[in-house]
N, C-alpha and C. Protein backbone atom coordinates (compact mmCIF):
# COMPACT_ATOMS: atom_id res chain seq x y z
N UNK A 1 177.36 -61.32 -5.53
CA UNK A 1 176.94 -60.47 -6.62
C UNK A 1 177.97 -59.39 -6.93
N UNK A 2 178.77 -59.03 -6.09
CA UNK A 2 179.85 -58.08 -6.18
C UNK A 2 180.74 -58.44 -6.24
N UNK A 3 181.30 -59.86 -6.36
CA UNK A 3 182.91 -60.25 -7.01
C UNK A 3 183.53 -59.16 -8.07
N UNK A 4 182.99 -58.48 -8.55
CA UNK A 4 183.95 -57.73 -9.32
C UNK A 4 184.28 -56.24 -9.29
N UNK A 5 183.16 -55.69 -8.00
CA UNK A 5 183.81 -54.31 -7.73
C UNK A 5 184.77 -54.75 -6.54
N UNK A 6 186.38 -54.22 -7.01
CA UNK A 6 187.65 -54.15 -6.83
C UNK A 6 187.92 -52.77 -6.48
N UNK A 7 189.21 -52.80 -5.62
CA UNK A 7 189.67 -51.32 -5.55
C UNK A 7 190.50 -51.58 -7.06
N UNK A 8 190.07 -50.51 -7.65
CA UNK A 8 191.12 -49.99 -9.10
C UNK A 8 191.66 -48.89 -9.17
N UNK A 9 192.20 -48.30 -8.20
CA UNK A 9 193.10 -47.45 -8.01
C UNK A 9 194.06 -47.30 -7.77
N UNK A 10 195.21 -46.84 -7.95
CA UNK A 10 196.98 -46.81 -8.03
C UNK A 10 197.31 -48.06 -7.77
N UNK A 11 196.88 -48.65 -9.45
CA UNK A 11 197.72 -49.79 -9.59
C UNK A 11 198.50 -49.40 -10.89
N UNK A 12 199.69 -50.54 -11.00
CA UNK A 12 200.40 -50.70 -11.82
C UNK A 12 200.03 -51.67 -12.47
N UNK A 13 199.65 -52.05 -14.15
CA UNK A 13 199.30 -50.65 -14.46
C UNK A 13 197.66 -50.24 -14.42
N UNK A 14 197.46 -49.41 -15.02
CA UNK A 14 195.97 -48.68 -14.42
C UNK A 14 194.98 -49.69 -14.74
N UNK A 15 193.86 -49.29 -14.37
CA UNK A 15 192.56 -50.43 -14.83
C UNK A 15 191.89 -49.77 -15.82
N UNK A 16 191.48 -50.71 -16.31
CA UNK A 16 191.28 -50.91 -17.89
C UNK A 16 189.32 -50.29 -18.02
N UNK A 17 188.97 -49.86 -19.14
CA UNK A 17 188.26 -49.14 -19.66
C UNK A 17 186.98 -50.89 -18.83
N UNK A 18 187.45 -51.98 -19.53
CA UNK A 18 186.63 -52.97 -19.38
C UNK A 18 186.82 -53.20 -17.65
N UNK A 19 187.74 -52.96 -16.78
CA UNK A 19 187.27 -53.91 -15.53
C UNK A 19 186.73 -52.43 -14.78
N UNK A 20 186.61 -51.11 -15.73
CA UNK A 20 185.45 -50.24 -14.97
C UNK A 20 184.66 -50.27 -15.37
N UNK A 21 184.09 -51.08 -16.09
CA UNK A 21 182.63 -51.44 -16.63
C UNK A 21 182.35 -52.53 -16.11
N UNK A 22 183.03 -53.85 -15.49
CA UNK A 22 182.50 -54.95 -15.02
C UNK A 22 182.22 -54.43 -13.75
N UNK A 23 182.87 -53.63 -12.84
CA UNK A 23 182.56 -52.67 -11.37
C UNK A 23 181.26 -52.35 -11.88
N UNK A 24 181.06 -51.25 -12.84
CA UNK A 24 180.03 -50.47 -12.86
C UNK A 24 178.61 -51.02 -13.11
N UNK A 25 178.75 -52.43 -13.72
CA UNK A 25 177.88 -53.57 -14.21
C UNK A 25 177.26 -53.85 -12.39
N UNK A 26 178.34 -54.45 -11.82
CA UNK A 26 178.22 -55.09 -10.67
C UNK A 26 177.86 -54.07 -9.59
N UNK A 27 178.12 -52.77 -9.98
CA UNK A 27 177.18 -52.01 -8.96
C UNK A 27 175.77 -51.68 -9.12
N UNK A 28 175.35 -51.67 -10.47
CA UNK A 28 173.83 -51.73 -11.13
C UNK A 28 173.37 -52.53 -10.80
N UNK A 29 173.46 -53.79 -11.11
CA UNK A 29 172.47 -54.88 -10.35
C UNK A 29 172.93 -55.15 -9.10
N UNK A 30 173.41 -54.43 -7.96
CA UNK A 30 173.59 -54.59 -6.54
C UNK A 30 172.24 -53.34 -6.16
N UNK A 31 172.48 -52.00 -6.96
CA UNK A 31 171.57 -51.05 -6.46
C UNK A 31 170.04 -51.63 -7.00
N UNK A 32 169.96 -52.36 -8.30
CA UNK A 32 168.93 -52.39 -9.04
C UNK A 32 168.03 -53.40 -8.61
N UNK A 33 168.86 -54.49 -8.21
CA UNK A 33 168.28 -55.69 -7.60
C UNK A 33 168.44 -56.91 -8.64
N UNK A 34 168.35 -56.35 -9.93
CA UNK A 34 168.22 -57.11 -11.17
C UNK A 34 169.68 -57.81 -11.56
N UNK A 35 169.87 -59.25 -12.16
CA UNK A 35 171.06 -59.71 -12.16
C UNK A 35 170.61 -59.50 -13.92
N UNK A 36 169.59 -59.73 -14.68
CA UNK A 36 169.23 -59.21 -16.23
C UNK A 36 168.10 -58.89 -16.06
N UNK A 37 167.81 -57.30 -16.20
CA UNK A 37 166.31 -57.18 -16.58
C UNK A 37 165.88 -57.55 -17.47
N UNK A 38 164.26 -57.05 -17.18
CA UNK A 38 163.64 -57.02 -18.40
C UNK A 38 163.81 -56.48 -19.47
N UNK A 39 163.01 -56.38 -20.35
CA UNK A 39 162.96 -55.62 -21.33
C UNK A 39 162.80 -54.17 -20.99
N UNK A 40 161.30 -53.95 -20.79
CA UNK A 40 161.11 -53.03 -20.96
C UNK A 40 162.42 -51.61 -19.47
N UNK A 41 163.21 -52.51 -18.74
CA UNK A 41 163.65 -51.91 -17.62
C UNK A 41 165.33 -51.82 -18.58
N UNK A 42 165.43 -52.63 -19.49
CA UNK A 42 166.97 -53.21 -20.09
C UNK A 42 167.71 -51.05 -20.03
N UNK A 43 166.50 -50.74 -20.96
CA UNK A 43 167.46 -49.05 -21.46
C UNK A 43 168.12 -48.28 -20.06
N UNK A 44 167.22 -48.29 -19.30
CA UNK A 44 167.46 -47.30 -17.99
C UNK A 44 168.85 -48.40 -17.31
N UNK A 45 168.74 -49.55 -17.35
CA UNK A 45 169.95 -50.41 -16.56
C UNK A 45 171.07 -50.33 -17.62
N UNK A 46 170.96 -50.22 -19.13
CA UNK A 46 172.35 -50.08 -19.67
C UNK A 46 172.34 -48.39 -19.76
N UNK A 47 171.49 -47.56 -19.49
CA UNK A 47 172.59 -46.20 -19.52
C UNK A 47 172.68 -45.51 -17.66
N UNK A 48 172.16 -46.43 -17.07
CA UNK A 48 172.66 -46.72 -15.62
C UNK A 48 174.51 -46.74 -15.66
N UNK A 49 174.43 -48.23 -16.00
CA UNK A 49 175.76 -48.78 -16.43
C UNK A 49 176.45 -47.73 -16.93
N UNK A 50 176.44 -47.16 -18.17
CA UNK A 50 176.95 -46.67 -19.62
C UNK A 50 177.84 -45.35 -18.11
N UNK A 51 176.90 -44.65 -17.51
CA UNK A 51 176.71 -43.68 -16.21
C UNK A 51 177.90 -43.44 -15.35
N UNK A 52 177.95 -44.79 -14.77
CA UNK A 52 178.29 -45.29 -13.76
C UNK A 52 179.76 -45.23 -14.31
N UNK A 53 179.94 -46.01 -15.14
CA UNK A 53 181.49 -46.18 -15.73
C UNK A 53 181.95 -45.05 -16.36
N UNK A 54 181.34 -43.79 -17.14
CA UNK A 54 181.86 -42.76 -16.76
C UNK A 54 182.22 -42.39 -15.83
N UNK A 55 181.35 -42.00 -15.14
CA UNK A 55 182.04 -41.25 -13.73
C UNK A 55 182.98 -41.95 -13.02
N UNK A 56 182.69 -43.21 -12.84
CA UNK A 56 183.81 -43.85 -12.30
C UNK A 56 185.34 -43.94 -13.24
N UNK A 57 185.59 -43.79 -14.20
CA UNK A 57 186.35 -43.19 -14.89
C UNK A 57 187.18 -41.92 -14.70
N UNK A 58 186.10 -41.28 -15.00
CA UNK A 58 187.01 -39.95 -14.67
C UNK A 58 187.13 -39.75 -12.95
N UNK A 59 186.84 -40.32 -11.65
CA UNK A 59 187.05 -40.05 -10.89
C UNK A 59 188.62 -40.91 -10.75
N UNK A 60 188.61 -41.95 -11.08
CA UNK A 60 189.70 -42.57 -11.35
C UNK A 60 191.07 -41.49 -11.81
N UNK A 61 190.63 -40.73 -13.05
CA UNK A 61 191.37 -40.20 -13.59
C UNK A 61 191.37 -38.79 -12.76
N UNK A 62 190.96 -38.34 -11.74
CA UNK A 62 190.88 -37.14 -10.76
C UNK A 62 192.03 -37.36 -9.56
N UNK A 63 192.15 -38.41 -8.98
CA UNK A 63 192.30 -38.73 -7.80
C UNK A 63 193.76 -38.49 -7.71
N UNK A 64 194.61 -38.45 -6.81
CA UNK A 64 195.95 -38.19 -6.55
C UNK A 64 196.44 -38.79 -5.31
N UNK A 65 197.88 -39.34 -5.40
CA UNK A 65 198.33 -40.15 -4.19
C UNK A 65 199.75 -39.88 -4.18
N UNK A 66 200.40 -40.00 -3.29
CA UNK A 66 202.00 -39.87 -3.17
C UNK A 66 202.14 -41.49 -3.33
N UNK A 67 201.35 -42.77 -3.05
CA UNK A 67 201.85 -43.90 -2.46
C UNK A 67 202.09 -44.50 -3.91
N UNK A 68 203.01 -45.10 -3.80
CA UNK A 68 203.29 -45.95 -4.94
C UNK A 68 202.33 -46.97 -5.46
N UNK A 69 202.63 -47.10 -6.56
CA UNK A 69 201.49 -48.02 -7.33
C UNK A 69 201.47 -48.95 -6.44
N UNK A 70 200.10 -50.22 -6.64
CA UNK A 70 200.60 -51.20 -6.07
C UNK A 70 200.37 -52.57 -7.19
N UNK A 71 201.18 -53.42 -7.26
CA UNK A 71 201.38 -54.40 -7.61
C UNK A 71 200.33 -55.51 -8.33
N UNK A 72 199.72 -55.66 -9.20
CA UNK A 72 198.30 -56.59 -9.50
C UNK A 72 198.93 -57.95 -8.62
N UNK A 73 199.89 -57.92 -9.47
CA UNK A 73 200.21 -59.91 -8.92
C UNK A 73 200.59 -60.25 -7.80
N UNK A 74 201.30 -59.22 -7.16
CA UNK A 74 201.95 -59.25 -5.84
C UNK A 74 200.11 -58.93 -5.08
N UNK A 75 199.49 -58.15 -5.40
CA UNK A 75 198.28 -57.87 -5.11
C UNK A 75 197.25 -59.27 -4.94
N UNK A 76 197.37 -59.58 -6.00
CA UNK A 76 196.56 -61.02 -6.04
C UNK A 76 197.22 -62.40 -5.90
N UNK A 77 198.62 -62.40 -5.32
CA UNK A 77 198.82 -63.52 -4.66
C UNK A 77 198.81 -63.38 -3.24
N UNK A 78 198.60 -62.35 -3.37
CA UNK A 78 197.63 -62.17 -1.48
C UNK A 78 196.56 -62.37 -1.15
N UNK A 79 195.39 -62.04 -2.68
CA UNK A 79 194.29 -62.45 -1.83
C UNK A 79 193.88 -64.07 -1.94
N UNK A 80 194.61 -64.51 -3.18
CA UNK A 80 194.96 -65.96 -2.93
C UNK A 80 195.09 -66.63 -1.53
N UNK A 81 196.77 -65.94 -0.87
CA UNK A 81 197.06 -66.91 0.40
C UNK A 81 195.53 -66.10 1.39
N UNK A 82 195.01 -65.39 1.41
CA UNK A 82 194.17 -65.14 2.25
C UNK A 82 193.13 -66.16 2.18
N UNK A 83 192.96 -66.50 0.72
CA UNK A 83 191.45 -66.83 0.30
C UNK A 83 192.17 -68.86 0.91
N UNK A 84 193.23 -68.94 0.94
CA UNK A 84 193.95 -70.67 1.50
C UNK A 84 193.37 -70.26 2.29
N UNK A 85 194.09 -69.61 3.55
CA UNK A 85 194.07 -69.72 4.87
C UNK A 85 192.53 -69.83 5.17
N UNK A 86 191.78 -69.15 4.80
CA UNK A 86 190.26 -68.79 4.91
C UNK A 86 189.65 -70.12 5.20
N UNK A 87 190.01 -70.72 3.76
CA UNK A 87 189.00 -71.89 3.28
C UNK A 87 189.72 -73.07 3.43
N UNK A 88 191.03 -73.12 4.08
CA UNK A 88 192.03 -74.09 4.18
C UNK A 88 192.54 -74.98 3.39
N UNK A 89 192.49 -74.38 1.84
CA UNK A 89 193.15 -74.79 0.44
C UNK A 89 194.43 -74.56 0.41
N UNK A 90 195.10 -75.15 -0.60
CA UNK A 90 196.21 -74.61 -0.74
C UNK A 90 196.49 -73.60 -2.25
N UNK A 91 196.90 -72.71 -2.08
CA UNK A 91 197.23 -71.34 -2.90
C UNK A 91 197.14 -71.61 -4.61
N UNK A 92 196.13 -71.21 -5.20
CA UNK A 92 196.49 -71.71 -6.53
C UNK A 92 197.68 -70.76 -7.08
């Protein structure tokens, strides 16, 4: 259910307005329980969401590091060879 909260912090380049809303999506229905509510529950889960990705936003935009960015691709052809070794595939 949480494939998509990621660390999104000091990367090169920054994360995008949309993959802090797919986090903030994926932390709502982890706390909520709900993968689509209902109706009558839909308002409180999209300004949950709407919430969530603010703040997670601007904390994004708060935070401070000396360490250098790090890398998306160099980033994600790691969790690739991790995700081989794991499952004993070979690396897409």
């Amino acid at each position: 259910m949480c494939r998509n909260i990621r660390t999104l912090y000091n990367f090169e380049p920054p994360a995008t307005e949309d993959e802090i809303r797919a986090a903030s999506l994926q932390f709502v229905r982890k706390l909520s329980g709900f993968n689509k509510p209902s109706q009558s529950n839909q308002p409180a889960f999209d300004h949950a969401v709407e919430e969530v990705t603010r703040v997670a936003s601007e904390l994004l935009g708060q935070l401070v590091t000396r360490a250098a960015p790090r890398d998306r691709e160099r980033e994600a052809h790691r969790a690739r060879e991790r995700a081989a070794k794991r499952f004993g595939t070979a690396p897409a």
